[in-house]
Protein backbone atom coordinates (compact mmCIF):
# COMPACT_ATOMS: atom_id res chain seq x y z
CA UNK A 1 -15.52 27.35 -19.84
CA UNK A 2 -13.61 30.49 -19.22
CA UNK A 3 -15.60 31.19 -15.58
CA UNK A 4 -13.38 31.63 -12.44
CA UNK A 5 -12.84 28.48 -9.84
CA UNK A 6 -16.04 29.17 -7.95
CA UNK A 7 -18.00 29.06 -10.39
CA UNK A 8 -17.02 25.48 -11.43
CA UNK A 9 -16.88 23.62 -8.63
CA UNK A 10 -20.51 25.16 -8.11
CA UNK A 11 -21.47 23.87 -11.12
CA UNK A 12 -20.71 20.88 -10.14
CA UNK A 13 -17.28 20.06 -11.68
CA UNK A 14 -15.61 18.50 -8.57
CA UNK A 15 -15.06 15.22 -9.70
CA UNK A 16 -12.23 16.36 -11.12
CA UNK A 17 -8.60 18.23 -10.82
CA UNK A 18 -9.39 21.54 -11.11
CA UNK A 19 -9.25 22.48 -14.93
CA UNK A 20 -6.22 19.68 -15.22
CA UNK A 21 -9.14 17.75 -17.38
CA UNK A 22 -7.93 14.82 -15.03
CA UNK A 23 -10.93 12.81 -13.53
CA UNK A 24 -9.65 10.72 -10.68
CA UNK A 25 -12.14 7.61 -11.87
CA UNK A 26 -9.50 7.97 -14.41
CA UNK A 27 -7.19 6.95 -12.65
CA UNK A 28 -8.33 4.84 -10.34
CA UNK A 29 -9.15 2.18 -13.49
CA UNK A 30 -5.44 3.19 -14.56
CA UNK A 31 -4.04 2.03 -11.44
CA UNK A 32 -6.54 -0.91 -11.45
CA UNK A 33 -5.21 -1.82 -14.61
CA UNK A 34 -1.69 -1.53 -13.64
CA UNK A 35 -1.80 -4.06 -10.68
CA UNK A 36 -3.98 -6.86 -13.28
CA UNK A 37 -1.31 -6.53 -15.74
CA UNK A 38 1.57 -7.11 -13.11
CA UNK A 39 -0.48 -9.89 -11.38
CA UNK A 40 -0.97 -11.79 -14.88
CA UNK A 41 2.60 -11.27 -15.19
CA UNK A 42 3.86 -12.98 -12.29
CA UNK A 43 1.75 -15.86 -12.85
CA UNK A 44 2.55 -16.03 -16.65
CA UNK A 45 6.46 -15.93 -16.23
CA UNK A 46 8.37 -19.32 -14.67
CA UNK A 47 9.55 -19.12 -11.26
CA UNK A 48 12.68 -18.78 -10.41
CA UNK A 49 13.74 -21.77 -7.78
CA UNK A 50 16.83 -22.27 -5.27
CA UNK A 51 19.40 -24.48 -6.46
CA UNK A 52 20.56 -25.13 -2.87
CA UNK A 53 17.37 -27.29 -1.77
């Protein structure tokens, strides 16, 4: 836990910021989650529509 960067990404631990605890998978499914919610937004929500036509 306490061992110096070398030693972690040796061990394997480069999936991830180093010792941010942030695992990019992470956010990835944050993002992914993110774009869903705005796309079920705009088609949830009336459209607006020109008066001119």
């Amino acid at each position: 836990m306490y061992q110096k960067i070398g030693a972690a990404s040796a061990a394997g631990m480069t999936g991830g910021l180093a010792f941010t605890g942030v695992n990019v998978l992470w956010l990835l499914l944050a993002g992914f989650a993110l774009l869903a919610a705005g796309t079920a937004m705009l088609r949830i929500l009336p459209k607006v529509r020109n008066q001119d036509r």
